[in-house]
N, C-alpha and C. Protein backbone atom coordinates (compact mmCIF):
# COMPACT_ATOMS: atom_id res chain seq x y z
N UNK A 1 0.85 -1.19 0.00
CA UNK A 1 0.00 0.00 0.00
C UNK A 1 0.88 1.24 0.00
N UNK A 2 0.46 2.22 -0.92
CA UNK A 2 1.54 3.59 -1.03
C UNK A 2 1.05 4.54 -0.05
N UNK A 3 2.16 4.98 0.57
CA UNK A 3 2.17 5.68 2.07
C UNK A 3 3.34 7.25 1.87
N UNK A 4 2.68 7.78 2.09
CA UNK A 4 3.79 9.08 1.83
C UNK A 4 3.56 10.02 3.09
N UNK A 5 4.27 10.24 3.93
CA UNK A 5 4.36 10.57 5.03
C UNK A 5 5.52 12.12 5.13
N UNK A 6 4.33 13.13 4.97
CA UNK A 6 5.41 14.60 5.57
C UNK A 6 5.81 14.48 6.53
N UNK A 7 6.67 15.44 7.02
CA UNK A 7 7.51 16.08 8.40
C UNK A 7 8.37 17.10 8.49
N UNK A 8 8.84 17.59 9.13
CA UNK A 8 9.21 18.93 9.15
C UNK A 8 8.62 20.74 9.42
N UNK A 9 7.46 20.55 9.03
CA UNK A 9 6.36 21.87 9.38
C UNK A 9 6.37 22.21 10.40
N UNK A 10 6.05 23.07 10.90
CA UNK A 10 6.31 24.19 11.99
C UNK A 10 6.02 25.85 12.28
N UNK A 11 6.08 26.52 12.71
CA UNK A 11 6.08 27.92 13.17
C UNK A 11 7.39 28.23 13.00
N UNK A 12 7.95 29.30 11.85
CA UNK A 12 8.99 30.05 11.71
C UNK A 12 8.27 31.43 11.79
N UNK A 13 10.01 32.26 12.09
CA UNK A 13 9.10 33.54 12.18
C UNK A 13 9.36 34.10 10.23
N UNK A 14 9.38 35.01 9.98
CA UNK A 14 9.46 35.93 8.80
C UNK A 14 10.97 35.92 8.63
N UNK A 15 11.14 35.89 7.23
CA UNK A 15 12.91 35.38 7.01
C UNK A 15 13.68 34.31 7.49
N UNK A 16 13.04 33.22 8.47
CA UNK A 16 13.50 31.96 8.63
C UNK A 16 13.56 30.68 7.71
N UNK A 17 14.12 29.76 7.87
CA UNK A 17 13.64 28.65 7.12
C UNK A 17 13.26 27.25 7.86
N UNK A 18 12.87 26.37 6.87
CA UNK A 18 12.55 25.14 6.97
C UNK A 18 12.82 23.79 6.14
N UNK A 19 12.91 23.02 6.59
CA UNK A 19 13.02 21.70 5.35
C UNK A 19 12.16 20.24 5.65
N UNK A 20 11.49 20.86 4.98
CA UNK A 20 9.99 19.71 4.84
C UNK A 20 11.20 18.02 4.17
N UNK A 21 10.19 17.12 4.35
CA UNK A 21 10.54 15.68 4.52
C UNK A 21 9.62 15.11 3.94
N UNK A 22 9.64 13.89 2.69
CA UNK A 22 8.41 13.00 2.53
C UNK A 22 8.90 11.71 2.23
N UNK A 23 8.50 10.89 3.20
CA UNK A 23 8.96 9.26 3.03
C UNK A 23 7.76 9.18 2.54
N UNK A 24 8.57 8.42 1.05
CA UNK A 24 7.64 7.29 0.64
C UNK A 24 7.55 5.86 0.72
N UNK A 25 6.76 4.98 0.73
CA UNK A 25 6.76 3.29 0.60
C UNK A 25 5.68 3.08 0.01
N UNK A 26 5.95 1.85 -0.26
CA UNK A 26 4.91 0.81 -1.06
C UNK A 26 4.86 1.11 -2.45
N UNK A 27 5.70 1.86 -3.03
CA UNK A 27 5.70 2.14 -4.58
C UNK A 27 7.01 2.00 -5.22
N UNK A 28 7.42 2.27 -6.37
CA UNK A 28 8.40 2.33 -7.08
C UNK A 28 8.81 3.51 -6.72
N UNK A 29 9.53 4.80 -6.06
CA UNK A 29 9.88 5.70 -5.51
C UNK A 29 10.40 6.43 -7.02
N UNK A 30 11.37 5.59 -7.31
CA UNK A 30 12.47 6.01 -8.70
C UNK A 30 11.50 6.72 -9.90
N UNK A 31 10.69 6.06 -10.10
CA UNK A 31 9.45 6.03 -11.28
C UNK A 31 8.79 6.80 -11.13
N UNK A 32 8.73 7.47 -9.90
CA UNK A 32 7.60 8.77 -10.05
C UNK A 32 8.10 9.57 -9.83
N UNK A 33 7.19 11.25 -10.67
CA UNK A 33 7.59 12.59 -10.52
C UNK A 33 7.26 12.56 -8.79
N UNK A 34 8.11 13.76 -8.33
CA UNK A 34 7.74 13.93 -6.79
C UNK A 34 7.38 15.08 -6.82
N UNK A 35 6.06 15.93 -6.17
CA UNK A 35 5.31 17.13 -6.11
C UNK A 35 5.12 17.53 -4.58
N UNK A 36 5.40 19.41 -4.46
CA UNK A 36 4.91 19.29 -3.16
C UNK A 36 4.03 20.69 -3.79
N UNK A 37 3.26 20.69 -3.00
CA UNK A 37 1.72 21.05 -3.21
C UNK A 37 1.92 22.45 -1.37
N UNK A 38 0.62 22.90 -1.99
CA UNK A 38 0.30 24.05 -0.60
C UNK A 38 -1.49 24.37 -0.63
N UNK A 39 -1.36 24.78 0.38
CA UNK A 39 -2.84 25.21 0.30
C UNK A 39 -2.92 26.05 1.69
N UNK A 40 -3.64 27.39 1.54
CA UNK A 40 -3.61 28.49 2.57
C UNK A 40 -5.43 28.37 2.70
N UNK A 41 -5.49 28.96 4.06
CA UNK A 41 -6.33 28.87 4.31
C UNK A 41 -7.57 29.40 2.97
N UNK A 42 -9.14 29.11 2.46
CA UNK A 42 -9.65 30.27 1.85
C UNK A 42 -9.16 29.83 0.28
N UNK A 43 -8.12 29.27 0.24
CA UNK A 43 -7.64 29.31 -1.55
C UNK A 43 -7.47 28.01 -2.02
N UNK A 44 -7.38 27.53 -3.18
CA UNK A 44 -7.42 26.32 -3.84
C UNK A 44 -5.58 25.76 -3.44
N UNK A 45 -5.48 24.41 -3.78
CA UNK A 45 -4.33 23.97 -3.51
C UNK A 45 -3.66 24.51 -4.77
N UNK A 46 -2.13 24.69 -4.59
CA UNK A 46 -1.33 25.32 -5.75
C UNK A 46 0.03 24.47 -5.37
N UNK A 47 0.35 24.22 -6.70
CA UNK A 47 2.13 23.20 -6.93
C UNK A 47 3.06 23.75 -6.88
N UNK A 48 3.94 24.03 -5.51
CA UNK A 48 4.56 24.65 -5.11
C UNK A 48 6.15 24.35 -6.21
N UNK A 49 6.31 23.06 -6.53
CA UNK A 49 7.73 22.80 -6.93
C UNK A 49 7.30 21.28 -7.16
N UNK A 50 8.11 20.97 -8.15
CA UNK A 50 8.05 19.39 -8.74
C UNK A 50 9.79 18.96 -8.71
N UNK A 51 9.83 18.22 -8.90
CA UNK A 51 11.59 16.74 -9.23
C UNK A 51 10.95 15.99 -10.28
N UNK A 52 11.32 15.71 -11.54
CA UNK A 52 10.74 14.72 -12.58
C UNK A 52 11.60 13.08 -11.32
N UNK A 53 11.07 12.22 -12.29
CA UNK A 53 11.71 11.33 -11.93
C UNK A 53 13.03 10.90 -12.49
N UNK A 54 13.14 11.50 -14.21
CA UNK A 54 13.78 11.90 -15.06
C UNK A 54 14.99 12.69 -14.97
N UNK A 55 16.38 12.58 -14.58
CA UNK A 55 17.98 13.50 -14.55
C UNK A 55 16.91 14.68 -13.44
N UNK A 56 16.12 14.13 -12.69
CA UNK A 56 15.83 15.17 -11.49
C UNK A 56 15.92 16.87 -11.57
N UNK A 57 14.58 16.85 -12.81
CA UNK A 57 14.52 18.45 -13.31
C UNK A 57 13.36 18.90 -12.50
N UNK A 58 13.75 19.96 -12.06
CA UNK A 58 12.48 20.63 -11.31
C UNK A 58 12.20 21.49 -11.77
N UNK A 59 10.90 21.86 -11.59
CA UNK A 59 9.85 23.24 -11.92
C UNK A 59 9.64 23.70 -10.43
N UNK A 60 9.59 25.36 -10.30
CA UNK A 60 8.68 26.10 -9.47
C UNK A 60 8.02 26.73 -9.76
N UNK A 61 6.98 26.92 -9.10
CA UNK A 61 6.36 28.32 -8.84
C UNK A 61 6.87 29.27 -8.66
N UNK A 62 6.48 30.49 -9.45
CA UNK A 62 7.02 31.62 -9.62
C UNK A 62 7.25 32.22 -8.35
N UNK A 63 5.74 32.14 -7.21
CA UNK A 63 6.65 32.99 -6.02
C UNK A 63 7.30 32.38 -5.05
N UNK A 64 7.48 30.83 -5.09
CA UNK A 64 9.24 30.36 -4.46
C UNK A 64 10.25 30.39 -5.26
N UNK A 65 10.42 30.96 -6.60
CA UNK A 65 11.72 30.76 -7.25
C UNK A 65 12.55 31.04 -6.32
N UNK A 66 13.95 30.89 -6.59
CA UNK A 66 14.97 31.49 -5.80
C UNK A 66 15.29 31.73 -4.35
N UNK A 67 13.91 30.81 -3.68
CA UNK A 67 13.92 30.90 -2.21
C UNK A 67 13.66 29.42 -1.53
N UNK A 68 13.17 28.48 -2.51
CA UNK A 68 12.16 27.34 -2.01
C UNK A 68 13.66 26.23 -3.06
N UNK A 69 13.99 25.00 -2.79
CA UNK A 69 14.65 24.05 -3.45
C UNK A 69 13.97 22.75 -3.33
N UNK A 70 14.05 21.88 -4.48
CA UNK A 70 13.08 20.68 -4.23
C UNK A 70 14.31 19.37 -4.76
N UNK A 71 14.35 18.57 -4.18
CA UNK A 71 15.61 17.30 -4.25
C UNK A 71 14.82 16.06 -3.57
N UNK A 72 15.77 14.90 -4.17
CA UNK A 72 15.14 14.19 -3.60
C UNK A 72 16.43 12.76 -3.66
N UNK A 73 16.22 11.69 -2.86
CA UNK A 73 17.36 10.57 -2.55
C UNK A 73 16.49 9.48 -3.11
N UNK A 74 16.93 9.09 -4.22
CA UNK A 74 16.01 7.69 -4.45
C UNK A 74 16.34 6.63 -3.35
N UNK A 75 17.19 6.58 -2.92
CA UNK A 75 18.14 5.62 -2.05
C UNK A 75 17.42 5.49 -0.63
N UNK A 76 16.74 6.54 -0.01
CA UNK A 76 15.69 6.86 0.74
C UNK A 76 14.35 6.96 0.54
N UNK A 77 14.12 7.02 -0.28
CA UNK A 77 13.05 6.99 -1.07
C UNK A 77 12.10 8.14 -0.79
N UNK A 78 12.39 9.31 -0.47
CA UNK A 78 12.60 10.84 -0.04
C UNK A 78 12.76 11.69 -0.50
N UNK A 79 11.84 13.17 -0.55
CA UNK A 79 11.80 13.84 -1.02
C UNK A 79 11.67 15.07 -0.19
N UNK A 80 12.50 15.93 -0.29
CA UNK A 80 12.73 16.87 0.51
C UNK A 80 11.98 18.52 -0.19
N UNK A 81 12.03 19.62 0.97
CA UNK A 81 11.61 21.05 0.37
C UNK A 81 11.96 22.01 1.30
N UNK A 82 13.71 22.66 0.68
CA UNK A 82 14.39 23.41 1.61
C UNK A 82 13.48 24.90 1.11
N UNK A 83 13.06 25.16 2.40
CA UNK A 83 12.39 26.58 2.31
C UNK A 83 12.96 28.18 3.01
N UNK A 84 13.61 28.92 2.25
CA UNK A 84 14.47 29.88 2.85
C UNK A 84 13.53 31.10 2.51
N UNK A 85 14.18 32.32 3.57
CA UNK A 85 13.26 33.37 3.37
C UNK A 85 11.90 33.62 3.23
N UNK A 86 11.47 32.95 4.15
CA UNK A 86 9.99 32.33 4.59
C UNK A 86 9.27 33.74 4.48
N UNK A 87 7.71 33.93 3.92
CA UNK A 87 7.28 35.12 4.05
C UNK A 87 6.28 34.49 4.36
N UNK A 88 5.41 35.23 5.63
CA UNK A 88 3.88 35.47 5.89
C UNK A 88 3.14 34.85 4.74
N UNK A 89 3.15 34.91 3.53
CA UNK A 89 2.26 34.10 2.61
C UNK A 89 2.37 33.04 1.86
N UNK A 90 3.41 32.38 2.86
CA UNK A 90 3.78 30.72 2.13
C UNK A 90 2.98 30.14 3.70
N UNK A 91 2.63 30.16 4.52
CA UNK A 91 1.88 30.15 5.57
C UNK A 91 0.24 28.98 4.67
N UNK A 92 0.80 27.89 5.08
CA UNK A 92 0.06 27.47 4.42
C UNK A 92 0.13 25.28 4.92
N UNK A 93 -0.83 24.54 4.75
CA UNK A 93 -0.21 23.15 4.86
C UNK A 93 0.31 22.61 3.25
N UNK A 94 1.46 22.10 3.76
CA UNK A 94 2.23 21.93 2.12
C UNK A 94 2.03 19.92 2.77
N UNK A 95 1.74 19.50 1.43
CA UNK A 95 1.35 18.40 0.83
C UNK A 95 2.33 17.60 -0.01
N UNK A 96 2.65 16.32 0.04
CA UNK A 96 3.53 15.68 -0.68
C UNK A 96 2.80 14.90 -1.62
N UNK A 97 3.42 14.63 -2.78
CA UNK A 97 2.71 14.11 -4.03
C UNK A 97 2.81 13.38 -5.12
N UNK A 98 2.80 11.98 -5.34
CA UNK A 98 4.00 11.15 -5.83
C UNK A 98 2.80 11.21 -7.37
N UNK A 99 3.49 11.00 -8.22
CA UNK A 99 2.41 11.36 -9.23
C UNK A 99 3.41 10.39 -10.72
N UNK A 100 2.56 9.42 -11.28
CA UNK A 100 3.03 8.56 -12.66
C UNK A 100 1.81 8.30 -13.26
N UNK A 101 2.06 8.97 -14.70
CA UNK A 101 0.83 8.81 -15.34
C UNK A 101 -0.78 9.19 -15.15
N UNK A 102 -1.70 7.83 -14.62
CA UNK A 102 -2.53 8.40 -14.16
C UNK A 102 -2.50 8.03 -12.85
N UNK A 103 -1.63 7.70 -12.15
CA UNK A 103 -1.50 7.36 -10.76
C UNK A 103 -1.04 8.50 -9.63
N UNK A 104 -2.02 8.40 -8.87
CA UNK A 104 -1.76 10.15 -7.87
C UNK A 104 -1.50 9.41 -6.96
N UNK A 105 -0.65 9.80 -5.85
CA UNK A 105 -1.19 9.41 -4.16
C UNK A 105 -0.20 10.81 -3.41
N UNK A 106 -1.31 10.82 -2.17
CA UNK A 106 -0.84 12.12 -1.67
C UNK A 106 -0.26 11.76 -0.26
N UNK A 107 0.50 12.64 0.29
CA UNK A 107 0.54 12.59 1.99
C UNK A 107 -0.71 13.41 2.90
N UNK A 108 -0.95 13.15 3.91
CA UNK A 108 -1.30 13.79 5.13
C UNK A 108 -1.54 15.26 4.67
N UNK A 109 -0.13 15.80 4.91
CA UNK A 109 -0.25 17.42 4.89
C UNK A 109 0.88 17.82 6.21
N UNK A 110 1.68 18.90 5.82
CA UNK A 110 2.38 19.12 7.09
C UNK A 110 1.76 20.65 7.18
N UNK A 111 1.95 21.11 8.77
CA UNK A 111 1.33 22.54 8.74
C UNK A 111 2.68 22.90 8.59
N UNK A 112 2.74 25.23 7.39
CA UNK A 112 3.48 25.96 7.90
C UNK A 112 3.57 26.61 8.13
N UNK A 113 3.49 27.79 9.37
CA UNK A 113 3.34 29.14 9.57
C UNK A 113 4.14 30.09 9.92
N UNK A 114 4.14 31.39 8.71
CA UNK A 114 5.05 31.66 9.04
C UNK A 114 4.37 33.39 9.81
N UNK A 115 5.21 33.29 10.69
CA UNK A 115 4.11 34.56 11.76
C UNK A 115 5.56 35.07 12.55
N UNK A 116 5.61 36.43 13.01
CA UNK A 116 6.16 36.99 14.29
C UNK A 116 5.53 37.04 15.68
C-alpha cells in the first residue's frame, strides 16, 4: 500500500527557514515525478515545486523561485523542500505528491506558519 508521510512543518518567524521531509513506501519511488503542493487557508491547492523522476529536473512556482529548493534521494526513497526566506504568505499546509501517469497518491499534509 503507497504511504507518503510529511515532516518537518512548523512555526517560523518571517525570514526563517525550513526543510519539509516526505517518506515514501509501497511504490516504485524512482518512477515517479515527486510534487509538493500548498494550500492556505480560503484558496485552492497550488504546486509549489516538482523533481521529474527523469535526470531530477524541477519546476517552481514563480513565487518560491529562488527561495524554495526541491531534491530528492532515491536511495531513501525521499523527497525533501528546503524553504528559505519564509514570508507570511507561504503560511500554508504543504502536501507531498508522488504522481506517474494516471496514478496520484498524496501525503497527510504538514502545517506551515510563518508569523512573528
Amino acid at each position: 500500500q503507497a504511504q507518503l508521510v510529511e515532516s518537518g512543518g512548523g512555526l517560523v518567524q518571517p525570514g526563517g527557514s525550513l526543510r519539509l521531509s516526505c517518506a515514501a513506501s509501497g511504490f516504485t519511488f524512482n518512477n515517479y515525478n515527486m510534487n509538493w503542493y500548498r494550500q492556505a487557508p480560503g484558496k485552492e491547492r497550488e504546486l509549489v515545486a516538482r523533481i521529474l523522476s527523469v535526470a531530477s529536473i524541477t519546476n517552481y512556482a514563480d513565487s518560491v523561485k529562488g527561495r524554495f529548493t526541491i531534491s530528492r534521494d532515491n536511495a531513501k526513497n525521499t523527497v525533501y523542500l528546503q524553504m528559505n526566506s519564509l514570508k507570511v504568505e507561504d503560511t500554508a499546509i504543504y502536501y507531498c505528491n508522488a504522481q506517474r501517469f494516471g496514478t496520484s497518491y498524496w501525503g497527510q499534509g504538514t502545517q506551515v506558519t510563518v508569523s512573528s
